[in-house]
N, C-alpha and C. Protein backbone atom coordinates (compact mmCIF):
# COMPACT_ATOMS: atom_id res chain seq x y z
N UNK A 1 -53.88 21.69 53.60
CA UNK A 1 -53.25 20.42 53.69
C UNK A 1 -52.11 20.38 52.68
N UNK A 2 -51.02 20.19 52.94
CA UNK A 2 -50.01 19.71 52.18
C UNK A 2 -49.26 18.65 52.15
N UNK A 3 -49.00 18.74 51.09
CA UNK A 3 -48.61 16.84 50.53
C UNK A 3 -47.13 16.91 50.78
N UNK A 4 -46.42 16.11 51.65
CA UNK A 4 -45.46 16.01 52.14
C UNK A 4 -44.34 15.00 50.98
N UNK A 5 -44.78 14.37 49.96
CA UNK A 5 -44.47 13.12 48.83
C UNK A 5 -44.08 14.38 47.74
N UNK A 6 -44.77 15.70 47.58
CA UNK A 6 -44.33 16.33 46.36
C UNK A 6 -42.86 16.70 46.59
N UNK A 7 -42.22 16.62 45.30
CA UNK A 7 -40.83 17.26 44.65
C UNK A 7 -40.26 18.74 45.39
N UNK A 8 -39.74 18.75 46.12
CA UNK A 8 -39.36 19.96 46.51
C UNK A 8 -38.53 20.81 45.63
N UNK A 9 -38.49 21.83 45.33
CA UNK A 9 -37.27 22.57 44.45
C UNK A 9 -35.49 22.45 44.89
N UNK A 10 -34.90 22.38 44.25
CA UNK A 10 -33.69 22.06 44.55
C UNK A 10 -33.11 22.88 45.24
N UNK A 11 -32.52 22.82 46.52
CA UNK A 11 -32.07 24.58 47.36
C UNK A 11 -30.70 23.61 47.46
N UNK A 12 -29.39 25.24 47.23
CA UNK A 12 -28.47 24.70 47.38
C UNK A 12 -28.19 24.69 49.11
N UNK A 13 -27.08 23.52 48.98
CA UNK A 13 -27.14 23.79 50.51
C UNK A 13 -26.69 24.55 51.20
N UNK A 14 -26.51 24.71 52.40
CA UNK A 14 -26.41 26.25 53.21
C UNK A 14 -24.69 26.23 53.82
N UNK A 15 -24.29 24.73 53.39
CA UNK A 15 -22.97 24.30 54.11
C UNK A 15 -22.42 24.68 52.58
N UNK A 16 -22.03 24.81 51.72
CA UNK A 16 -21.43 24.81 50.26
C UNK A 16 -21.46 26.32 50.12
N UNK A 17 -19.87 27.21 50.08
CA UNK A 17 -19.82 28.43 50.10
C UNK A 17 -19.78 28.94 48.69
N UNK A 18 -20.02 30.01 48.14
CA UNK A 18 -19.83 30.53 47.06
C UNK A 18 -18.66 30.43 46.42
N UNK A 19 -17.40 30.25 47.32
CA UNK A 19 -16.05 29.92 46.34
C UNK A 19 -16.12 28.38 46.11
N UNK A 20 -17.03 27.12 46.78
CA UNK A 20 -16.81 26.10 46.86
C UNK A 20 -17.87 25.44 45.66
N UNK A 21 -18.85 26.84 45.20
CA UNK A 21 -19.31 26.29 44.61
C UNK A 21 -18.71 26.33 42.93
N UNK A 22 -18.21 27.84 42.67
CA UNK A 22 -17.89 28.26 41.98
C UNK A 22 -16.58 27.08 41.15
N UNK A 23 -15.51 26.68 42.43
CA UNK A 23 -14.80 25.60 42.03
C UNK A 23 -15.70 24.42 41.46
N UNK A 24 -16.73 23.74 41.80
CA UNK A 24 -17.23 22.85 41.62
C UNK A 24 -17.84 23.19 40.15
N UNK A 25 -18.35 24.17 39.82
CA UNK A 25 -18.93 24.49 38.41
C UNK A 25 -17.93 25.00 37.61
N UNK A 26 -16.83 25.25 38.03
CA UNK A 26 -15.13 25.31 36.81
C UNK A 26 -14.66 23.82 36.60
N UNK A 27 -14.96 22.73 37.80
CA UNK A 27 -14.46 21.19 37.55
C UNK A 27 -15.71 20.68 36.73
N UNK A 28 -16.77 21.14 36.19
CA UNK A 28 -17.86 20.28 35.63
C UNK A 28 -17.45 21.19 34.12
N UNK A 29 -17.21 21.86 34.08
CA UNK A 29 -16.69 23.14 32.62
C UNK A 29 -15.88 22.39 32.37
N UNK A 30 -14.97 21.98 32.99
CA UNK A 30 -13.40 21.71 32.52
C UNK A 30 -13.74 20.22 32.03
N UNK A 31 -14.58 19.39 33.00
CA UNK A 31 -15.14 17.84 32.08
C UNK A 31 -15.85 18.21 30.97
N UNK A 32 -16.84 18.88 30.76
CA UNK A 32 -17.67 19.24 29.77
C UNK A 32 -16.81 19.31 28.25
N UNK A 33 -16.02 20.52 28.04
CA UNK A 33 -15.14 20.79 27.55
C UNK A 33 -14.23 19.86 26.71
N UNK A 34 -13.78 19.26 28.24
CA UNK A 34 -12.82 17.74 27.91
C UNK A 34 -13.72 17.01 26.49
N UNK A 35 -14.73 16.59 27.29
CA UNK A 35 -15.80 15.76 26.39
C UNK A 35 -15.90 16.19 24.95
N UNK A 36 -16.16 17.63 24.93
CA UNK A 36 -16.49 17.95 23.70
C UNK A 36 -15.18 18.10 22.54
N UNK A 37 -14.38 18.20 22.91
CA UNK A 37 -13.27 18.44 22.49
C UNK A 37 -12.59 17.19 22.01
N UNK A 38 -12.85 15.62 22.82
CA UNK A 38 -12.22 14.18 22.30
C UNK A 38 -13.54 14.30 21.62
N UNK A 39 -14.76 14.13 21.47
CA UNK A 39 -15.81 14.20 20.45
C UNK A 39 -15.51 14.59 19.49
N UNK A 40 -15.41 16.10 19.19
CA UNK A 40 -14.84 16.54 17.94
C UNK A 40 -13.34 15.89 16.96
N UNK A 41 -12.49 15.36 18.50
CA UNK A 41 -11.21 15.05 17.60
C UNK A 41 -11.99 13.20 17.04
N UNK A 42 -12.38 12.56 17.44
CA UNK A 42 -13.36 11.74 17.23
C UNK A 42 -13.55 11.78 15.62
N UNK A 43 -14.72 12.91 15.61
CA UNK A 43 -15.65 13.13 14.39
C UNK A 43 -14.25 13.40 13.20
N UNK A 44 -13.48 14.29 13.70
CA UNK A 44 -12.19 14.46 12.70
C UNK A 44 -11.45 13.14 12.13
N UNK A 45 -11.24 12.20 12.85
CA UNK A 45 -10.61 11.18 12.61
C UNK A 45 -11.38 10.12 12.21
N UNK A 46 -12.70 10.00 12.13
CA UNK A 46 -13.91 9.44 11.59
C UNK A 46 -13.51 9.93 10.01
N UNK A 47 -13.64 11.16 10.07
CA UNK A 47 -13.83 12.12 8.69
C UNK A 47 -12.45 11.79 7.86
N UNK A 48 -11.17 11.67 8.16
CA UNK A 48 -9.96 11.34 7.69
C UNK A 48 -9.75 9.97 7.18
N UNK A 49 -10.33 9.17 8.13
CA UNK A 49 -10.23 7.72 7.80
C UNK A 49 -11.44 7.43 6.38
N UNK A 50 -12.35 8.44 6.33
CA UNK A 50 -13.24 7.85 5.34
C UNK A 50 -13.06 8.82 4.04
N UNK A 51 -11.57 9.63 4.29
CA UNK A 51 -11.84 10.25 3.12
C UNK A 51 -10.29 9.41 2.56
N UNK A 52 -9.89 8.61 3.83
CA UNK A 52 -8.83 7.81 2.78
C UNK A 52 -9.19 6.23 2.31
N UNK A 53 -10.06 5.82 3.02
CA UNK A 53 -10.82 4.79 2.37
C UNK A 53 -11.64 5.28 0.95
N UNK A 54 -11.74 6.19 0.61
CA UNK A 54 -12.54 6.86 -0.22
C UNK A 54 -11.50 6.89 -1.16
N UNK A 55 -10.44 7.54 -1.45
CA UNK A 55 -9.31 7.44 -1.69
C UNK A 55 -8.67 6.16 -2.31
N UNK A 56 -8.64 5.63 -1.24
CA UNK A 56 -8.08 4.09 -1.93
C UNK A 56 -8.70 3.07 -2.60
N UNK A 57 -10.10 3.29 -2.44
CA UNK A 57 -11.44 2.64 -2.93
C UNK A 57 -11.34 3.24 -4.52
N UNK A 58 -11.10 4.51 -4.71
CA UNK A 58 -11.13 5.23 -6.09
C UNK A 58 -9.22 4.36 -7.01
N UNK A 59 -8.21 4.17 -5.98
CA UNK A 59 -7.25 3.70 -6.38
C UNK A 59 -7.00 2.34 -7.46
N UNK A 60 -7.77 1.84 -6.21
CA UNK A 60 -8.07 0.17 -6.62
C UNK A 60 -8.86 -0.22 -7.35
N UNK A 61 -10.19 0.34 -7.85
CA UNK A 61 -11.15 0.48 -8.14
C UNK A 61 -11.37 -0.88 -9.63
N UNK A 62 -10.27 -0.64 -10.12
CA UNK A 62 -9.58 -0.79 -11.33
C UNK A 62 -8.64 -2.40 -11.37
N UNK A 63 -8.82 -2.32 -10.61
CA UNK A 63 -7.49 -4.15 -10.01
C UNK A 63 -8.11 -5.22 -10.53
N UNK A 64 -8.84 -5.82 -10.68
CA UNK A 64 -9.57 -7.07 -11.50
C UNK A 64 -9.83 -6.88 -13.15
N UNK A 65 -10.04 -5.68 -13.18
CA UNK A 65 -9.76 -5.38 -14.74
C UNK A 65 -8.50 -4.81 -15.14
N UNK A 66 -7.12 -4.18 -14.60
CA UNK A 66 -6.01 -4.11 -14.80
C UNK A 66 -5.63 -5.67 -15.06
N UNK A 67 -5.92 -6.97 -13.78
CA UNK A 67 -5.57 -7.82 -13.78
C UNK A 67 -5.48 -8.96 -15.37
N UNK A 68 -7.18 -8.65 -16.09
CA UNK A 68 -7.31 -9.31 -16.84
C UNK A 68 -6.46 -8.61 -18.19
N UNK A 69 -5.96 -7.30 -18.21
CA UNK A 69 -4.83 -6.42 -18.96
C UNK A 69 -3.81 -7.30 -19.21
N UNK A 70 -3.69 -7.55 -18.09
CA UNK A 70 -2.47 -8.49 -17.99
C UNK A 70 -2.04 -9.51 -18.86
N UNK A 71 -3.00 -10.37 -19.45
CA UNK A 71 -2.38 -11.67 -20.05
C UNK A 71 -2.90 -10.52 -21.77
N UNK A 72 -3.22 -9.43 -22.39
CA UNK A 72 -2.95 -8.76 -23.54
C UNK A 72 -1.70 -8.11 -23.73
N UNK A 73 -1.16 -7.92 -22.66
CA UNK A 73 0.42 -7.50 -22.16
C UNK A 73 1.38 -8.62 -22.61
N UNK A 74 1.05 -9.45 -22.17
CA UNK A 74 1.68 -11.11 -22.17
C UNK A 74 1.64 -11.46 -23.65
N UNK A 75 0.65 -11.79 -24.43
CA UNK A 75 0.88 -11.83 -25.06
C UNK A 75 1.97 -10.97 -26.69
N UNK A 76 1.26 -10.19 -26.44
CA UNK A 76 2.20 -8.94 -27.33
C UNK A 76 3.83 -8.81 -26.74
N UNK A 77 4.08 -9.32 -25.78
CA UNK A 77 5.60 -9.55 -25.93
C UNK A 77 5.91 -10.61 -26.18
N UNK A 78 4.98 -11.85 -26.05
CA UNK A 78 5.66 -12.99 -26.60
C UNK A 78 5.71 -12.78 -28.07
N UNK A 79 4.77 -12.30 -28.58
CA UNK A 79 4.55 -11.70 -30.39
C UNK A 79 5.83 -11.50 -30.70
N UNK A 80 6.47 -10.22 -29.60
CA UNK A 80 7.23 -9.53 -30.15
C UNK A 80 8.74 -10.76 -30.09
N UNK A 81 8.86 -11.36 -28.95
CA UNK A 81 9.72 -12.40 -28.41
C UNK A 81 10.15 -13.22 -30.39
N UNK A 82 9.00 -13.53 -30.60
CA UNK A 82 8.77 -14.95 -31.20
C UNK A 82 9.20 -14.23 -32.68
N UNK A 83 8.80 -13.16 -33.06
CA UNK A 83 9.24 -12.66 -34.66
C UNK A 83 10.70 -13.05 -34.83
N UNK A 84 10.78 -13.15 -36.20
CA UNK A 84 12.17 -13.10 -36.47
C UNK A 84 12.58 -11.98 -37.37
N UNK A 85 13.66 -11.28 -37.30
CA UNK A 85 14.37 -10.41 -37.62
C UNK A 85 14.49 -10.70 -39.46
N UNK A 86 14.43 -9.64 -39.78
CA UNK A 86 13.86 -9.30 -41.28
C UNK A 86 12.35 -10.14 -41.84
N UNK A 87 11.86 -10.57 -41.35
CA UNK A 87 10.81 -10.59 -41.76
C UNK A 87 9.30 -10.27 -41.41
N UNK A 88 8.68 -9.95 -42.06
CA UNK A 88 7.35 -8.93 -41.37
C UNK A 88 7.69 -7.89 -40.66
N UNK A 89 8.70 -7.19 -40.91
CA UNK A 89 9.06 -6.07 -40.17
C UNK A 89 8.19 -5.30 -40.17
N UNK A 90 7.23 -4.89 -41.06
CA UNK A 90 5.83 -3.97 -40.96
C UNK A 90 4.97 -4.62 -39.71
N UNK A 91 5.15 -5.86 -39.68
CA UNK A 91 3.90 -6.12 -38.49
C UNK A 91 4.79 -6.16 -37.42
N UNK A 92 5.98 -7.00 -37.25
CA UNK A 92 6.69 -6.41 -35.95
C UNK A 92 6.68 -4.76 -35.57
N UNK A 93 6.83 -3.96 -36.15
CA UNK A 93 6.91 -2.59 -36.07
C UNK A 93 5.67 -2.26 -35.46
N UNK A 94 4.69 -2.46 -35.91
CA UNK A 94 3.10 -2.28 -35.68
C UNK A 94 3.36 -2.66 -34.38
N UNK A 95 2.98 -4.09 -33.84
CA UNK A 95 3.05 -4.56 -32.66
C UNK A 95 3.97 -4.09 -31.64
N UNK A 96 5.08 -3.42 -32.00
CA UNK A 96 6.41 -3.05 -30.83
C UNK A 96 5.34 -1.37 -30.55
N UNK A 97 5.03 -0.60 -31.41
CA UNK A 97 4.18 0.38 -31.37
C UNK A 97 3.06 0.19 -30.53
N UNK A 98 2.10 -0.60 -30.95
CA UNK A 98 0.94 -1.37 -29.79
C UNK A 98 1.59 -1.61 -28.68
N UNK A 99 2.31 -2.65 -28.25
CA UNK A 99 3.24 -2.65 -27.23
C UNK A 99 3.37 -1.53 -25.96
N UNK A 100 4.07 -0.40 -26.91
CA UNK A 100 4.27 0.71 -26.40
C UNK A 100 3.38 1.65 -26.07
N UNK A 101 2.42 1.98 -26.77
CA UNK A 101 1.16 2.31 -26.51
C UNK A 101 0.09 2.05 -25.38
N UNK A 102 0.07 0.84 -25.07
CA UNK A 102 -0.54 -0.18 -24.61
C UNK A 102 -0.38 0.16 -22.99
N UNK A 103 1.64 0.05 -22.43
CA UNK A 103 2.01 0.34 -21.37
C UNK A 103 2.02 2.05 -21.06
N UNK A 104 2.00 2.66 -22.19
CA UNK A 104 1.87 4.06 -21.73
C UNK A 104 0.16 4.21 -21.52
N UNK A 105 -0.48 3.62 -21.81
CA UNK A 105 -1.75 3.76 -21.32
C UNK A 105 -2.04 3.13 -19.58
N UNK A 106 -1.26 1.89 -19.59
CA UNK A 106 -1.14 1.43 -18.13
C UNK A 106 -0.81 2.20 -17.20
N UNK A 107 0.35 2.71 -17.58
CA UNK A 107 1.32 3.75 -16.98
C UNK A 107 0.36 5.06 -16.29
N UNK A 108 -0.76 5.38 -17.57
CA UNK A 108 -1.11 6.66 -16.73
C UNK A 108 -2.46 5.93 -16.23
N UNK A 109 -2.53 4.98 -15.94
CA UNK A 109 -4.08 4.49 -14.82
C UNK A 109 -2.71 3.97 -13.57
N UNK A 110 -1.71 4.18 -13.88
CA UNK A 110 -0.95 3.68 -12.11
C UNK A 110 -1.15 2.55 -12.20
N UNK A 111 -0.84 1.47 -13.72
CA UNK A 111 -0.02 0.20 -13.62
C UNK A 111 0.92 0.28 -14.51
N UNK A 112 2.28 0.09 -13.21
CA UNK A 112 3.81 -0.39 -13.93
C UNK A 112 4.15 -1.48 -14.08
N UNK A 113 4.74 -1.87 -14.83
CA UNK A 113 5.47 -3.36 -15.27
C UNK A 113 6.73 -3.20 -14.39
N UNK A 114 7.04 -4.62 -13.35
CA UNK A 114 8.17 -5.03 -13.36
C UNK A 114 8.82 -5.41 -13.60
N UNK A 115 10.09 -5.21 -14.20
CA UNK A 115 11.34 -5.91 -15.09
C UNK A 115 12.32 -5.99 -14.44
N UNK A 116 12.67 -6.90 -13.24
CA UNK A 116 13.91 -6.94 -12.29
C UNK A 116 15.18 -7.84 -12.46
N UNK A 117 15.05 -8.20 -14.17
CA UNK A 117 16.54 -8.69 -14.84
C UNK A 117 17.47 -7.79 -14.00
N UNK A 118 18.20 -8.42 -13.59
CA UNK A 118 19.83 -8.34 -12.75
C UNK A 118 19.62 -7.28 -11.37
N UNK A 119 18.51 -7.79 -11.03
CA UNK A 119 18.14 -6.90 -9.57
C UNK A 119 18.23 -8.15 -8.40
N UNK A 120 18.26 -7.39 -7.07
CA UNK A 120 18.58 -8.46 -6.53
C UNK A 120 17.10 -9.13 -5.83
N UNK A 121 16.85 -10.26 -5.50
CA UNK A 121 15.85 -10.83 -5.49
C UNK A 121 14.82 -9.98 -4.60
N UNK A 122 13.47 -9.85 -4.88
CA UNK A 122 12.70 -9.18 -3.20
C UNK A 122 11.74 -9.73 -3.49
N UNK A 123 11.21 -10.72 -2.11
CA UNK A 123 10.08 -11.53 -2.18
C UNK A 123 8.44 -10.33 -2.11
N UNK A 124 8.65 -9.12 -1.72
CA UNK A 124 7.73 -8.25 -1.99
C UNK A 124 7.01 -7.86 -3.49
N UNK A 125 7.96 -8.16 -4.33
CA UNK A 125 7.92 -7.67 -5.64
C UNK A 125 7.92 -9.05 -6.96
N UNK A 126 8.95 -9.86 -6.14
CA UNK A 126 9.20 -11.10 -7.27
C UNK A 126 8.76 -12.57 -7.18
N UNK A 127 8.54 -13.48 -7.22
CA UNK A 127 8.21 -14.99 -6.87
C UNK A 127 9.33 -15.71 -7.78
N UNK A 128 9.90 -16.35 -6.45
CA UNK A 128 10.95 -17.26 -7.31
C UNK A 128 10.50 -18.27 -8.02
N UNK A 129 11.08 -18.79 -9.00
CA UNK A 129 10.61 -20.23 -9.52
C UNK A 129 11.33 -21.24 -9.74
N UNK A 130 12.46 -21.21 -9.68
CA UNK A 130 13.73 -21.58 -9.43
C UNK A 130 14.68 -20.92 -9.13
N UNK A 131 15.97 -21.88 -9.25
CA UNK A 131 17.33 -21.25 -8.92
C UNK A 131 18.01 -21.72 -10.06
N UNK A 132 19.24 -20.87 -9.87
CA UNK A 132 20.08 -21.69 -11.08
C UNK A 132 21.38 -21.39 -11.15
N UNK A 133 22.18 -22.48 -11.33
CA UNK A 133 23.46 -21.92 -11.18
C UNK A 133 24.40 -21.09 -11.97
N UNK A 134 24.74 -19.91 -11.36
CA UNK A 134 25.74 -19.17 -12.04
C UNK A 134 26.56 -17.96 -10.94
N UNK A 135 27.64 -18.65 -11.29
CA UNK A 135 28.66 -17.95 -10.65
C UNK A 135 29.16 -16.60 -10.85
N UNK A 136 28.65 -16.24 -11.75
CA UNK A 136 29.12 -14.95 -12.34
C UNK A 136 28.48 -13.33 -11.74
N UNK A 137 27.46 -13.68 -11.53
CA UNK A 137 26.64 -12.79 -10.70
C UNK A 137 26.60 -13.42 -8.56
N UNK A 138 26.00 -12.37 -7.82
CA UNK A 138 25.79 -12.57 -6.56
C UNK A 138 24.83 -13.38 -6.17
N UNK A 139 24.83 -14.59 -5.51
CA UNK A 139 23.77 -14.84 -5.31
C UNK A 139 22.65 -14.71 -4.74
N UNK A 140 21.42 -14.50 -5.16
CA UNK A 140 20.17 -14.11 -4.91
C UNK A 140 19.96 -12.82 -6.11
N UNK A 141 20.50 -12.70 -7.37
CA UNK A 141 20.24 -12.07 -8.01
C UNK A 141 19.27 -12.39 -9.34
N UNK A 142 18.17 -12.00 -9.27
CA UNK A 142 17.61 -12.34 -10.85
C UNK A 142 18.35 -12.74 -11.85
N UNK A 143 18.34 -13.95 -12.52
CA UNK A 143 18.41 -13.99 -13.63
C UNK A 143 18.21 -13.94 -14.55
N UNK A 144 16.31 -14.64 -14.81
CA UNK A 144 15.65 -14.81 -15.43
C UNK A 144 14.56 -14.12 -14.99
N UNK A 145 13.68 -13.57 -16.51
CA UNK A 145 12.30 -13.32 -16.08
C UNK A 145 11.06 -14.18 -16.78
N UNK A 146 10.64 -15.05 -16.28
CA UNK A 146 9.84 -15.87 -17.02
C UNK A 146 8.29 -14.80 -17.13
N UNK A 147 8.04 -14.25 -16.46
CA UNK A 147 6.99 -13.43 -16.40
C UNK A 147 6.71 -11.90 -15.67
N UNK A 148 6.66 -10.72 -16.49
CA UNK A 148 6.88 -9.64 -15.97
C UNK A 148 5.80 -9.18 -14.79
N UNK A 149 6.07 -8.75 -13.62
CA UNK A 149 4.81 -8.03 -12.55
C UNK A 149 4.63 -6.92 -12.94
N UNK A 150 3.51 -6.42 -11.89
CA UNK A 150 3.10 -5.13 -12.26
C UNK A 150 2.37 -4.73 -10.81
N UNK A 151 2.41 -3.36 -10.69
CA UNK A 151 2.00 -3.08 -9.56
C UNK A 151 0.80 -1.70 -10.03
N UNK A 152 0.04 -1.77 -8.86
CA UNK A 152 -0.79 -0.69 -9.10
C UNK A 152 -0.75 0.22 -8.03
N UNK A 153 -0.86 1.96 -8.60
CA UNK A 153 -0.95 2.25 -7.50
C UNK A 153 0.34 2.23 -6.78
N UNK A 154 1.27 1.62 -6.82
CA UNK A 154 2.56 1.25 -5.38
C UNK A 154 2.15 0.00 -4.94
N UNK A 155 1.09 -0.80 -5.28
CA UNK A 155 0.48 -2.15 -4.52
C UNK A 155 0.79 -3.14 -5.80
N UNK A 156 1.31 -3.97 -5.18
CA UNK A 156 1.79 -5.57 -6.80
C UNK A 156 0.18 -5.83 -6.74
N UNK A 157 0.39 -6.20 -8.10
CA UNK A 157 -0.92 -6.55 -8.84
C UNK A 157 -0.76 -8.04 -8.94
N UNK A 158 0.53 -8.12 -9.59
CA UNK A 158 0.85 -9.66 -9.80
C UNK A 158 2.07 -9.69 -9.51
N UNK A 159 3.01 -10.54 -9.12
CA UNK A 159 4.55 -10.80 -8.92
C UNK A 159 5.12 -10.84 -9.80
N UNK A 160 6.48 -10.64 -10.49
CA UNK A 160 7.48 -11.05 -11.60
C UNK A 160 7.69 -12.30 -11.03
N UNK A 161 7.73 -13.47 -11.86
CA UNK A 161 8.05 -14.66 -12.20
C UNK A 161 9.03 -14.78 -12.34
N UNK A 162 10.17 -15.35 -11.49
CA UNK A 162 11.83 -15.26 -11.98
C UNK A 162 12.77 -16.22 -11.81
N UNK A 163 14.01 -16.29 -12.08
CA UNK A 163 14.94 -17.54 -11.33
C UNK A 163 15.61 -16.61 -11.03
N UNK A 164 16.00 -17.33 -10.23
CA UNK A 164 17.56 -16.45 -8.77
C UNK A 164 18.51 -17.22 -9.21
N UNK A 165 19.70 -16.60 -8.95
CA UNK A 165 21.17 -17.02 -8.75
C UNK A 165 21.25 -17.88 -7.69
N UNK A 166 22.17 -18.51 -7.59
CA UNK A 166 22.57 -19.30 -6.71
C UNK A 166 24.18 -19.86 -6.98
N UNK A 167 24.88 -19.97 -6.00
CA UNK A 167 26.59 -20.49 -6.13
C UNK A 167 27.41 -18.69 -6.73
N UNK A 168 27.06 -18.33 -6.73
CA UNK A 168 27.85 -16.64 -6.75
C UNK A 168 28.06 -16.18 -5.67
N UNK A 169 29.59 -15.01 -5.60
CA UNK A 169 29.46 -14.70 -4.39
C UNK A 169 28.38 -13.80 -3.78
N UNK A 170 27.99 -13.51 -2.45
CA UNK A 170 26.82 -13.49 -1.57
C UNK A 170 27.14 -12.24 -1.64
N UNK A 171 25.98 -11.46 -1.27
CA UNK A 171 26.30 -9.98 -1.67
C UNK A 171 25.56 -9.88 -0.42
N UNK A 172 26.70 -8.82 -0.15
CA UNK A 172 27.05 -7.85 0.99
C UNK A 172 25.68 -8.26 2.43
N UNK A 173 26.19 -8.34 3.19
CA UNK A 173 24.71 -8.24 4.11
C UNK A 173 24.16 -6.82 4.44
N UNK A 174 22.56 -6.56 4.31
CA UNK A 174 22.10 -5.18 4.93
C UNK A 174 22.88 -5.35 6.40
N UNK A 175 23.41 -3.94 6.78
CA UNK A 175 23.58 -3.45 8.18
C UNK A 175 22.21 -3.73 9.16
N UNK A 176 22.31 -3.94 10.12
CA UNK A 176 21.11 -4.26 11.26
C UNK A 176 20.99 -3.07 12.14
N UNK A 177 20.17 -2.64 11.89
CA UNK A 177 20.11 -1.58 13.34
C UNK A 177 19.58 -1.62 14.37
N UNK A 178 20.54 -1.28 15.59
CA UNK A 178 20.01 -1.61 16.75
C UNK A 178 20.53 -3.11 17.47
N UNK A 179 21.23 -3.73 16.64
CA UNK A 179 21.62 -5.77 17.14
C UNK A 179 23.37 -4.87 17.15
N UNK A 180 23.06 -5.79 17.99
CA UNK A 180 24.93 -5.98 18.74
C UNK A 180 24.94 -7.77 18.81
N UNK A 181 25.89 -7.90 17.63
CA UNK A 181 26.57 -8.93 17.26
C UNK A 181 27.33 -9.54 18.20
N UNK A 182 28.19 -8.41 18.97
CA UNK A 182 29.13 -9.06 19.83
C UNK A 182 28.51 -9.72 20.91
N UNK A 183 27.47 -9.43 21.57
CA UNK A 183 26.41 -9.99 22.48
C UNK A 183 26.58 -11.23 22.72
């Protein structure tokens, strides 16, 4: 007696020729392949992205405590601001030394001070705080620095604090690329 419900073994069929099959198992190679190959570029670009998050995680690491650097910076130039000339020159000296010290230590953790006296304004780098008039310079040029930035890394930490020009002549416009004016 045999059971007509059991699993038969798989027979290929008798209509499917040996070259037809052969194509058919080079088109399942060639997907296979495909697959494994965006997988791997996958796992690569998995692996890149986390070794630059890794990277920038080690960069930054440091930004809330650079930040609070910041107002010991601040102060020691107002120190230095506020002395007057011939007197305490031993402790002015001291402090312009600290000073200096201080930013060459910033310097090699990858925080720079920005000082953009007579640069021309860039809202990337500076925060206006006013304007002010003077004709003598272009307008939109620093005048003032009420408070120096600093960036870390290539990334602003904090903005320079500044006043802009205003009523000077206008300096030059960037070229546009790609706009046709005459249009």
């Amino acid at each position: 007696m045999t059971d007509e419900t059991a699993p038969r073994p798989e027979s290929n069929d008798a209509s499917e020729t040996p070259d037809a099959e052969l194509a058919r198992l080079q088109a399942e190679n060639a997907e296979l392949r495909d697959r494994v190959l965006r997988a791997l570029a996958e796992a690569d670009n998995a692996r890149k992205r986390a070794e630059r998050d890794a990277a920038d995680a080690r960069a930054y690491a440091v930004t809330s405590f650079a930040r609070d650097l910041l107002n010991v910076a601040d102060n020691l130039h107002r120190a230095l601001e506020a002395g007057q000339p011939g007197d305490a020159g031993t402790l002015t000296e001291g402090v312009k030394l600290t000073a200096r010290e201080f930013e060459t230590t910033m310097a090699r953790h990858g925080i720079v001070r920005i000082d953009p006296m007579g640069e021309r304004f860039d809202p990337n780098l500076h925060q206006a705080m006013m304007e002010m008039e003077d004709s003598s310079v272009p307008a939109g040029t620093v005048v003032q620095v009420m408070q120096a930035g600093y960036t870390i890394s290539g990334r602003v930490l904090r903005p320079a604090l500044v006043a802009v020009s205003r009523g000077g002549p206008r300096l030059a416009a960037e070229p546009t690329a790609g706009l046709d004016k005459t249009a």
